[in-house]
C-alpha atoms as a PDB file:
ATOM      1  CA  UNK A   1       0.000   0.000   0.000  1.00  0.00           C
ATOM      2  CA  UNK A   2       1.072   3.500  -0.289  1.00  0.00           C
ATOM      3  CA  UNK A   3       1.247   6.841   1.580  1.00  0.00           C
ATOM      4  CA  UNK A   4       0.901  10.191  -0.387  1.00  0.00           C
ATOM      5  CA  UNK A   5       1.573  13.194   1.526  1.00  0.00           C
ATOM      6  CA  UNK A   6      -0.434  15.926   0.467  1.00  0.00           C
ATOM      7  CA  UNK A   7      -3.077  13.825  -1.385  1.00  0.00           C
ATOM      8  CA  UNK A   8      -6.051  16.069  -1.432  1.00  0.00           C
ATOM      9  CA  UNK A   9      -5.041  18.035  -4.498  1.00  0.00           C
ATOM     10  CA  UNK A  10      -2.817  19.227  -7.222  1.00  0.00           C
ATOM     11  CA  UNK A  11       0.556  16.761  -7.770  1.00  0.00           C
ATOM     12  CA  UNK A  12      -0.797  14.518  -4.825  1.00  0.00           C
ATOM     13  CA  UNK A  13      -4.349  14.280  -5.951  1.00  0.00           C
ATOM     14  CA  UNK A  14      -3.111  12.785  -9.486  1.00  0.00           C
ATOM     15  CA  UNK A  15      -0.659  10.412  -7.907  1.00  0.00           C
ATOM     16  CA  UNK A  16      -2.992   8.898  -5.738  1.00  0.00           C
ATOM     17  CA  UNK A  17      -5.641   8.725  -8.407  1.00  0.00           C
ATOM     18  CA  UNK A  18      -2.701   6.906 -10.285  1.00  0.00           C
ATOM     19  CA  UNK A  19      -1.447   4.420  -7.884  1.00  0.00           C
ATOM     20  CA  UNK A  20      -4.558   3.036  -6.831  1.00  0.00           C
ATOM     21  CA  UNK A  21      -5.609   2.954 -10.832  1.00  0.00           C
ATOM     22  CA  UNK A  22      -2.786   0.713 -10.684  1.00  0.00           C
ATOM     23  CA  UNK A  23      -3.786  -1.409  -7.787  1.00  0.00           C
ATOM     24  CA  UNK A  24      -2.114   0.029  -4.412  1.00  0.00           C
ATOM     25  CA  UNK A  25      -4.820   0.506  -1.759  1.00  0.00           C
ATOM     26  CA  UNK A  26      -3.683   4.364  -0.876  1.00  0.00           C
ATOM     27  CA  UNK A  27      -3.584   6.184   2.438  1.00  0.00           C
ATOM     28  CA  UNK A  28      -4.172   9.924   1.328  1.00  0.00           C
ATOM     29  CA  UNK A  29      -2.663  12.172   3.942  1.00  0.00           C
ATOM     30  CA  UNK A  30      -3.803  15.779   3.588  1.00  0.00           C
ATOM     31  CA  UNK A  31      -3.446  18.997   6.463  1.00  0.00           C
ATOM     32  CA  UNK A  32      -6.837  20.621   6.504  1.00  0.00           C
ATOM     33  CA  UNK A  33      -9.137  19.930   3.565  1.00  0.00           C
ATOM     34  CA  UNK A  34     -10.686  16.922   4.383  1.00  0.00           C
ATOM     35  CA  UNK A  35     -13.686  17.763   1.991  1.00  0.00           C
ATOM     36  CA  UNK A  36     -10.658  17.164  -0.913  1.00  0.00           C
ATOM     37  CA  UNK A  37      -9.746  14.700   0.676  1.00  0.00           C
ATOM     38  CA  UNK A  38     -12.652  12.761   0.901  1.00  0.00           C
ATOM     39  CA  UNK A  39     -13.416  13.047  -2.919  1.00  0.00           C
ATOM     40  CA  UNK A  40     -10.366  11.749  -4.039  1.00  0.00           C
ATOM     41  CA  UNK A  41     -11.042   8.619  -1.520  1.00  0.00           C
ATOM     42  CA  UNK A  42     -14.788   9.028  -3.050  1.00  0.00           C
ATOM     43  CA  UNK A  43     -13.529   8.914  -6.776  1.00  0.00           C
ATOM     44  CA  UNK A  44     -10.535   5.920  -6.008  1.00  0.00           C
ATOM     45  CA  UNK A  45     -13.685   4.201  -4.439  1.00  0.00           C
ATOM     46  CA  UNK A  46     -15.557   5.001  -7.226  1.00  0.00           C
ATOM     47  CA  UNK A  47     -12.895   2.978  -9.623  1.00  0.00           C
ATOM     48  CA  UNK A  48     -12.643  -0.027  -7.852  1.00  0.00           C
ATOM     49  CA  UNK A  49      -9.891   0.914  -5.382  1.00  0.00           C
ATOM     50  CA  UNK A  50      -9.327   1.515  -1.938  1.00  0.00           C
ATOM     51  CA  UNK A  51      -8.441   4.463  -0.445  1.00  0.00           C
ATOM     52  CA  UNK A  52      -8.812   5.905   3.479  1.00  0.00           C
ATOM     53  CA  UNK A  53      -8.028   9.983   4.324  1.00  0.00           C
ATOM     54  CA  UNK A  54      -5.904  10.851   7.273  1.00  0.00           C
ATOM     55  CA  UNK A  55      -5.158  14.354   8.649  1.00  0.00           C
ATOM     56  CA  UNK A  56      -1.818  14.760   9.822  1.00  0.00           C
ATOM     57  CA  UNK A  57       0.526  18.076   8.900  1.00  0.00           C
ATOM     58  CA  UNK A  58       3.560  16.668   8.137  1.00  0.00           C
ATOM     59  CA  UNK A  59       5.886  18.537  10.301  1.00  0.00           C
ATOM     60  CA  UNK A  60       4.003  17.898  13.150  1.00  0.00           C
ATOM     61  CA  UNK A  61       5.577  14.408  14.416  1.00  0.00           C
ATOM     62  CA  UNK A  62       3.557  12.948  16.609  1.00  0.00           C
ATOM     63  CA  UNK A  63       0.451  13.225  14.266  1.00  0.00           C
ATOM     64  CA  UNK A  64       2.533  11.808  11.969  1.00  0.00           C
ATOM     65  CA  UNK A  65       3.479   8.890  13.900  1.00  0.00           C
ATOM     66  CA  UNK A  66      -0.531   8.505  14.707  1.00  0.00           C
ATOM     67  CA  UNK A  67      -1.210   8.787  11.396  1.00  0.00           C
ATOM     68  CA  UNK A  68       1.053   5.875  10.669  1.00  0.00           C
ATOM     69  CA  UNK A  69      -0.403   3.550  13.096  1.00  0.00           C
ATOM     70  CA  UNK A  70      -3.697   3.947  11.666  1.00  0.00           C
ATOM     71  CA  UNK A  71      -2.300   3.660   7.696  1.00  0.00           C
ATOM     72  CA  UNK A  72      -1.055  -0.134   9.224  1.00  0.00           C
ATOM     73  CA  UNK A  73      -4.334  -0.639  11.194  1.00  0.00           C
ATOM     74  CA  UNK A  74      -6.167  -0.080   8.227  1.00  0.00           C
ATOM     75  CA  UNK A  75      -4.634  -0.873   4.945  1.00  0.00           C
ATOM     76  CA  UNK A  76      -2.123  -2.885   6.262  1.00  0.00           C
ATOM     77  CA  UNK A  77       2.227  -2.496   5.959  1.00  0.00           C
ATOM     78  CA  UNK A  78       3.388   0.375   4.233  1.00  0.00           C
ATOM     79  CA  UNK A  79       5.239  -0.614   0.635  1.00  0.00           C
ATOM     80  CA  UNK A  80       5.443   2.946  -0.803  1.00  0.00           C
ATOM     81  CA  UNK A  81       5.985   6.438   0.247  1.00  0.00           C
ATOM     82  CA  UNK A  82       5.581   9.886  -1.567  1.00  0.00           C
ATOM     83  CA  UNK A  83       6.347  12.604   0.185  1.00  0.00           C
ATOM     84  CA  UNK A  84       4.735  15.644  -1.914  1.00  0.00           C
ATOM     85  CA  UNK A  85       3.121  17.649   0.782  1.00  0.00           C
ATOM     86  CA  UNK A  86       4.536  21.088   1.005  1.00  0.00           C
ATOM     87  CA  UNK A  87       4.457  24.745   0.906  1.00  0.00           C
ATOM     88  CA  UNK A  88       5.852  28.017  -1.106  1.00  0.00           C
ATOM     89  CA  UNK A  89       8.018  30.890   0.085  1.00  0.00           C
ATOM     90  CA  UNK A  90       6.611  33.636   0.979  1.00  0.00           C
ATOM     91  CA  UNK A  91       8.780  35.340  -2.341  1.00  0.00           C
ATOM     92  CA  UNK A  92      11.478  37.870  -0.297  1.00  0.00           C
ATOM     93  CA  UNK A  93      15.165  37.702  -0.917  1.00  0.00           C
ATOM     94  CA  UNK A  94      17.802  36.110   1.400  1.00  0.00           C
ATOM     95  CA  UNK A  95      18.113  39.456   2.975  1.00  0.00           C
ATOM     96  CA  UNK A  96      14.327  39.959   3.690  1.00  0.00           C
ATOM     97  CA  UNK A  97      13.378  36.398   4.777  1.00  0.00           C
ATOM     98  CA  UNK A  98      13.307  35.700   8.210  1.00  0.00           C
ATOM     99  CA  UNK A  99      15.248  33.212  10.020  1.00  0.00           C
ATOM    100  CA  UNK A 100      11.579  31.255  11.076  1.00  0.00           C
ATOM    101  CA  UNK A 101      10.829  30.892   7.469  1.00  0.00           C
ATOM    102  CA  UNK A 102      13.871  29.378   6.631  1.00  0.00           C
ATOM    103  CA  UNK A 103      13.288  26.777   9.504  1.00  0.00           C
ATOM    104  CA  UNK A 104       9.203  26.322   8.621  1.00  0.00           C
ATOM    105  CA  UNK A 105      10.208  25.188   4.953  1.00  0.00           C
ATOM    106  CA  UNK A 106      12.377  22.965   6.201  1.00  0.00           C
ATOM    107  CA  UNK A 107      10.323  21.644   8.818  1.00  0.00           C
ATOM    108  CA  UNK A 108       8.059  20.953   6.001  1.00  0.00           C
ATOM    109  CA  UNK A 109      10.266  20.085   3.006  1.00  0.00           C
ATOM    110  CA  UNK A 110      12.918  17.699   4.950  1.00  0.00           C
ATOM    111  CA  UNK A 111      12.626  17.058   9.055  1.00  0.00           C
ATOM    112  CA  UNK A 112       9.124  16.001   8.671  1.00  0.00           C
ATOM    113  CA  UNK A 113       9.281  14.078   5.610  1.00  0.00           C
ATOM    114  CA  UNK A 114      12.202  12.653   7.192  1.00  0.00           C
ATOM    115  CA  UNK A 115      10.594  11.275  10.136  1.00  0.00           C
ATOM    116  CA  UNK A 116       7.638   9.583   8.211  1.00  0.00           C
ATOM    117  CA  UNK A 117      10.492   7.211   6.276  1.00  0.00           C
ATOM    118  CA  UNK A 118      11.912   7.125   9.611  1.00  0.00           C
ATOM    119  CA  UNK A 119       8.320   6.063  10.834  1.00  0.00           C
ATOM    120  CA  UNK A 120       7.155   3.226   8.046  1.00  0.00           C
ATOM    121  CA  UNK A 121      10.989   1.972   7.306  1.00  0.00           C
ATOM    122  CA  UNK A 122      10.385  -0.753   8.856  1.00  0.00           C
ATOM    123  CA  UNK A 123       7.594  -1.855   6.675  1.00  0.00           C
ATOM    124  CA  UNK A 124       9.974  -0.783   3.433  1.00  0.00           C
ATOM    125  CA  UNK A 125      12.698  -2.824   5.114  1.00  0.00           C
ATOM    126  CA  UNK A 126      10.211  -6.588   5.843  1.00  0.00           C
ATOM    127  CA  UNK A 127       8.835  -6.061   2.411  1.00  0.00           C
ATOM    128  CA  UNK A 128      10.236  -8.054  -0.628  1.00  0.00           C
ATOM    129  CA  UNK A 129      10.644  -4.259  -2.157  1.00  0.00           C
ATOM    130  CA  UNK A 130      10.347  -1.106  -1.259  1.00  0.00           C
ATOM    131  CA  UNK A 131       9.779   2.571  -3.089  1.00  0.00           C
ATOM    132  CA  UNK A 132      10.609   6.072  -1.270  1.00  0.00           C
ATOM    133  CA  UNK A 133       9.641   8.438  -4.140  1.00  0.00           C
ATOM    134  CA  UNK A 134      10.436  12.667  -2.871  1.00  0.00           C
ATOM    135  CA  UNK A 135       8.528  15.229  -5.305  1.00  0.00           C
ATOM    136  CA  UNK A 136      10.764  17.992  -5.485  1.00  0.00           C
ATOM    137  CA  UNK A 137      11.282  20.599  -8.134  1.00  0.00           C
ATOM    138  CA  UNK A 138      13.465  21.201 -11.276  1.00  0.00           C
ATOM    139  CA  UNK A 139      13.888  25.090 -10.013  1.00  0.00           C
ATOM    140  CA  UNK A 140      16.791  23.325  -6.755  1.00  0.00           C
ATOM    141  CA  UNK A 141      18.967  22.876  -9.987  1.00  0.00           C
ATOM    142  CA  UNK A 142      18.633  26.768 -10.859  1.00  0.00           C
ATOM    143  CA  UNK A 143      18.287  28.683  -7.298  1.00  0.00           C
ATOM    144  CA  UNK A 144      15.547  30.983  -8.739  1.00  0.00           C
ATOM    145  CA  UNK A 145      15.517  34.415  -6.902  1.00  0.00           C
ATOM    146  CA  UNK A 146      13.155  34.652  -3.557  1.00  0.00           C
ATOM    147  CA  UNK A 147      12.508  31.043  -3.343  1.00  0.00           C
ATOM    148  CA  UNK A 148      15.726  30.543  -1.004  1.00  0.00           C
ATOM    149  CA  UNK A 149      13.864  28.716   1.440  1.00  0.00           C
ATOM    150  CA  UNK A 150      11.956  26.837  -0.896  1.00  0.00           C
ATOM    151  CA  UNK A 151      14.768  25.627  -2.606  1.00  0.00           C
ATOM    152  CA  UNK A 152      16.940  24.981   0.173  1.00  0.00           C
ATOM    153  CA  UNK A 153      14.785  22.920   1.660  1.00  0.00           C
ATOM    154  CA  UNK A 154      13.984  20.803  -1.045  1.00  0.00           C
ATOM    155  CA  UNK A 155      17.397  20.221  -2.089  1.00  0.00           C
ATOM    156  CA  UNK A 156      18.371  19.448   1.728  1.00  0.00           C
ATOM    157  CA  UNK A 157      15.646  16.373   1.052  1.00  0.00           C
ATOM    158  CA  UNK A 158      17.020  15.613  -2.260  1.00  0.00           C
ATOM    159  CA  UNK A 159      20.052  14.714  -0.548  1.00  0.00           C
ATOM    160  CA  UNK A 160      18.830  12.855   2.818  1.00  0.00           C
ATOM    161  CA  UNK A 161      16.889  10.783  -0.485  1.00  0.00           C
ATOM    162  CA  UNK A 162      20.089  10.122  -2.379  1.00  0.00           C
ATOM    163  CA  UNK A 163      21.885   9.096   0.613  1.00  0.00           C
ATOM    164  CA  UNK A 164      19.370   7.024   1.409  1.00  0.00           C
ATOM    165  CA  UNK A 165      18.909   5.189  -1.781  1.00  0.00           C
ATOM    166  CA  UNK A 166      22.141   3.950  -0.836  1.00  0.00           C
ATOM    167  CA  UNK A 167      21.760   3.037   2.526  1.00  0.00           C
ATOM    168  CA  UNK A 168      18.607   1.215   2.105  1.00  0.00           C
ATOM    169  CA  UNK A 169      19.633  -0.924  -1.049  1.00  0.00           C
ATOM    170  CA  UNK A 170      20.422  -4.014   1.484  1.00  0.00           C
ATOM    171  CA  UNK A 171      16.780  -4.435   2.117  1.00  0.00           C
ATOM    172  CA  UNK A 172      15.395  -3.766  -1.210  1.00  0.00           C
ATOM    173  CA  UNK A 173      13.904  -0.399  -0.717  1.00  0.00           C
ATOM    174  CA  UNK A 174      14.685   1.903  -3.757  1.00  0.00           C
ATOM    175  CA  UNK A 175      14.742   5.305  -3.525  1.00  0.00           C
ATOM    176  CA  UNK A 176      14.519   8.361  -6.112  1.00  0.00           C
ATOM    177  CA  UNK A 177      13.041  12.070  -6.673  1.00  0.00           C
ATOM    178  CA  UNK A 178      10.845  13.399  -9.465  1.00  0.00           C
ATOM    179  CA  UNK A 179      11.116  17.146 -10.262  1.00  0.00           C
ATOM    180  CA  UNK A 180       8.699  18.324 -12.356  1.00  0.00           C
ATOM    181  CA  UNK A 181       8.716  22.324 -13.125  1.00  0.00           C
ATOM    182  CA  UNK A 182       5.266  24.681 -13.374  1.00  0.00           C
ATOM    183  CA  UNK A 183       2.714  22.543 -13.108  1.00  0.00           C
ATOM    184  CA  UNK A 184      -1.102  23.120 -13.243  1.00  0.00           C
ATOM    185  CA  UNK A 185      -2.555  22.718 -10.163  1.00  0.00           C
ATOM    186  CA  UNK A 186      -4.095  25.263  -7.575  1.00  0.00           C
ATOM    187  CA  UNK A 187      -0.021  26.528  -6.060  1.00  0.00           C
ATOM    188  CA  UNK A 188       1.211  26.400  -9.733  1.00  0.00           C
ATOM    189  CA  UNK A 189      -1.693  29.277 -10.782  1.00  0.00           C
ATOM    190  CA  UNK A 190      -1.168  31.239  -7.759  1.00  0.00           C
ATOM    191  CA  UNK A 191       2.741  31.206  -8.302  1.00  0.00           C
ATOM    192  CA  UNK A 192       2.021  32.959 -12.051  1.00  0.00           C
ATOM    193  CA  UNK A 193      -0.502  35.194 -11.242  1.00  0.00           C
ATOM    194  CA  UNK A 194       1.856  36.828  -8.952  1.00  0.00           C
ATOM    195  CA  UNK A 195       3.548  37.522 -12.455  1.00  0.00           C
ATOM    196  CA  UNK A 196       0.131  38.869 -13.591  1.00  0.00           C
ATOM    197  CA  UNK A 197      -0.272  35.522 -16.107  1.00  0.00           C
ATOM    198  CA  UNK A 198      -2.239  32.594 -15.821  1.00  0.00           C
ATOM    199  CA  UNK A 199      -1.810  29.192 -17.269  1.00  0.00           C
ATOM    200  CA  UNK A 200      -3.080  29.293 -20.021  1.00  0.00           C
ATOM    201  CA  UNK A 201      -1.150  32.032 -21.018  1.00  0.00           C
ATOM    202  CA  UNK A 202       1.710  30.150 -20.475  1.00  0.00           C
ATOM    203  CA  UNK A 203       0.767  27.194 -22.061  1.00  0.00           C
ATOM    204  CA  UNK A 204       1.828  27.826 -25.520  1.00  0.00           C
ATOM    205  CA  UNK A 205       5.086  28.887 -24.982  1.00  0.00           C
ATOM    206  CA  UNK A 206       6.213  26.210 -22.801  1.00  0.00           C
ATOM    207  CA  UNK A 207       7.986  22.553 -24.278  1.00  0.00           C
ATOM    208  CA  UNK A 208       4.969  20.398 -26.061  1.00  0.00           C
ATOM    209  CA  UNK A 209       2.728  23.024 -25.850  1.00  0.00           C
ATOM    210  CA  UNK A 210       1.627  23.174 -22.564  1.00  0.00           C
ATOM    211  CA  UNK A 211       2.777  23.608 -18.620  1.00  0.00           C
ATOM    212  CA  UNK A 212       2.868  20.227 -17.145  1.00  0.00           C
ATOM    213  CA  UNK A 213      -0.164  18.576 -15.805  1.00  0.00           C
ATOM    214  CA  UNK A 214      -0.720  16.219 -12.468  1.00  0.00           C
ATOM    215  CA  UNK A 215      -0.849  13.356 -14.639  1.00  0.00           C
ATOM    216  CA  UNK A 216       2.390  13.763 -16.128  1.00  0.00           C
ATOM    217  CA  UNK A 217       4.042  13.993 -12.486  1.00  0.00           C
ATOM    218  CA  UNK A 218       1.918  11.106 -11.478  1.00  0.00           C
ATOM    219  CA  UNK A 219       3.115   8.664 -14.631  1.00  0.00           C
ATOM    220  CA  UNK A 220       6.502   8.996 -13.652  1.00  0.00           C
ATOM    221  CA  UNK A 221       5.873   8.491 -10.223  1.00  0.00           C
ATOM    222  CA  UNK A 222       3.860   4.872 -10.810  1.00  0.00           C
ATOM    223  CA  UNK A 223       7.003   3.842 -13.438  1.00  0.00           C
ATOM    224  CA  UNK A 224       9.540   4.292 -10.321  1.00  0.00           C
ATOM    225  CA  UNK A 225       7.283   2.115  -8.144  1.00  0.00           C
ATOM    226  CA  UNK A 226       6.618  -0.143 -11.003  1.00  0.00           C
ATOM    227  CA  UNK A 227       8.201  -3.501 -11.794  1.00  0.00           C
ATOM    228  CA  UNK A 228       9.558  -1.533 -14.850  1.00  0.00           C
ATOM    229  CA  UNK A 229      11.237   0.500 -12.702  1.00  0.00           C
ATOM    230  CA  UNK A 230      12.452  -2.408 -10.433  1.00  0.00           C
ATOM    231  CA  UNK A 231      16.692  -1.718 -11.628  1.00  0.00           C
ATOM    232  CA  UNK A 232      16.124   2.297 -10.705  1.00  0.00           C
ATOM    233  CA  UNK A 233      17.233   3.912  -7.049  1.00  0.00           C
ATOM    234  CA  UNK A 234      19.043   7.053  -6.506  1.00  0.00           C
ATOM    235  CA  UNK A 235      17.873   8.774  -9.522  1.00  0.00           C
ATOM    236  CA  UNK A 236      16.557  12.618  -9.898  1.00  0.00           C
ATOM    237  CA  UNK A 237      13.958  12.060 -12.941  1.00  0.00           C
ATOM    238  CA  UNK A 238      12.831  15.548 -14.045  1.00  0.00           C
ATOM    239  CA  UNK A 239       9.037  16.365 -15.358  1.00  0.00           C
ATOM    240  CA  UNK A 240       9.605  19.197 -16.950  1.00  0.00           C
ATOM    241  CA  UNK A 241       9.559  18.714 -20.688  1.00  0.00           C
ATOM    242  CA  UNK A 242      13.785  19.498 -21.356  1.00  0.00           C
ATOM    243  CA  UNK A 243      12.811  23.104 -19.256  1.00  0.00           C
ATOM    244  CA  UNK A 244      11.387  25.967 -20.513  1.00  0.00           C
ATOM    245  CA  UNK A 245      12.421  28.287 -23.833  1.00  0.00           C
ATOM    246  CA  UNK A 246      10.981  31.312 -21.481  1.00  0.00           C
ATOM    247  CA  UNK A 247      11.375  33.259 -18.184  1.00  0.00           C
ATOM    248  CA  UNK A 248       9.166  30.652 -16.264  1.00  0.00           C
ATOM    249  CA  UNK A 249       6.443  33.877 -15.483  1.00  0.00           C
END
């Protein structure tokens, strides 16, 4: 079975749409909209699959650890993990940010998602195989002005999941990162109408024709976990369509 962090909407929503399409029963962890939450259970039930919501913010550890005990109770051991919950910076520079936000995105980009594999590795580790997938972002690779936090953090769990894929080969866990770029969900159109765009302004002059789409994040997601992807750990796949031509906004 698997755990998606942030599973309620946007990049989560589609992945756990997508796994359980596949077959995994799927815990779908969101923070505070259980109503999303309960229609993505609602439309995974509707299709055949299983699916429970549980609230739990991941950088609060103890409701994580709850929130654990129940995934076992009720679906049973935990085979894969994507952590994809998160949240923006607030957009200052370095200069401007404050020391709390730095340690708030990482709370929430790395120490938290750090202590849920800490919490279900031993599930990963009893299981013939198991998958640790992060969803990061292709913009770590380019430090994009007032996102410091943002990107810090994410590239702090890029490397705890790198490290990791190494560590944890021994017991057949394998462990890798997707980084998609802009995508279209409810966070993507806020970040670009802070530019004064939308979407769909931005669709046509990004790769293929279009910013990328839940789906897309969530196919490479289910390859990773996927006997296909059985030979793969310690790999940084990006989503992004070879990057845009453009200023992203």
């Amino acid at each position: 079975m698997a755990i998606i962090t942030g599973g309620s909407r946007g990049v989560g929503r589609g992945i756990a749409l997508r796994l359980a399409a596949d077959g995994a029963p799927v815990a779908v962890n969101y923070r505070r909209d259980v109503e999303a939450a309960d229609e993505v259970v609602k439309e995974i039930a509707a299709a055949g699959g299983t699916a429970v919501a549980y609230q739990a913010a991941i950088d609060d550890e103890s409701a994580v650890a709850a929130m654990v005990e129940s995934v076992r109770r009720d679906l049973g051991p935990v085979g894969i993990v994507v952590s994809n919950a998160g949240s923006a910076s607030r957009g200052s520079d370095v200069a401007g940010t404050p020391e709390e936000e730095f340690l708030s995105l990482m709370r929430v980009h790395a120490f938290g998602p750090i202590g849920l594999i800490k919490a279900v590795l031993p599930d990963l580790r009893a299981a013939d195989r198991g998958d640790i997938v992060m969803i990061s972002s292709n913009s770590v690779a380019f430090a994009p002005v007032r996102s410091a936090p943002y990107t810090m953090a994410k590239a702090a769990m890029e490397t705890c999941v790198l490290t990791l894929a190494r560590e944890e080969r021994r017991h057949g866990i394998r462990a890798n990162i997707v980084a998609p770029g802009l995508v279209a969900t409810e966070m993507g159109r806020r970040l670009v109408r802070t530019g004064g765009k939308t979407i769909e302004d931005l669709d046509a002059t990004y790769p293929f024709g279009r910013v990328c789409r839940p789906e897309d994040v969530a196919g490479a997601v289910a390859y990773l976990v996927s006997a296909d992807g059985s030979y793969v750990t310690g790999q940084r796949l990006l989503v992004d369509g070879g990057g845009p031509d453009v200023p992203l906004f």
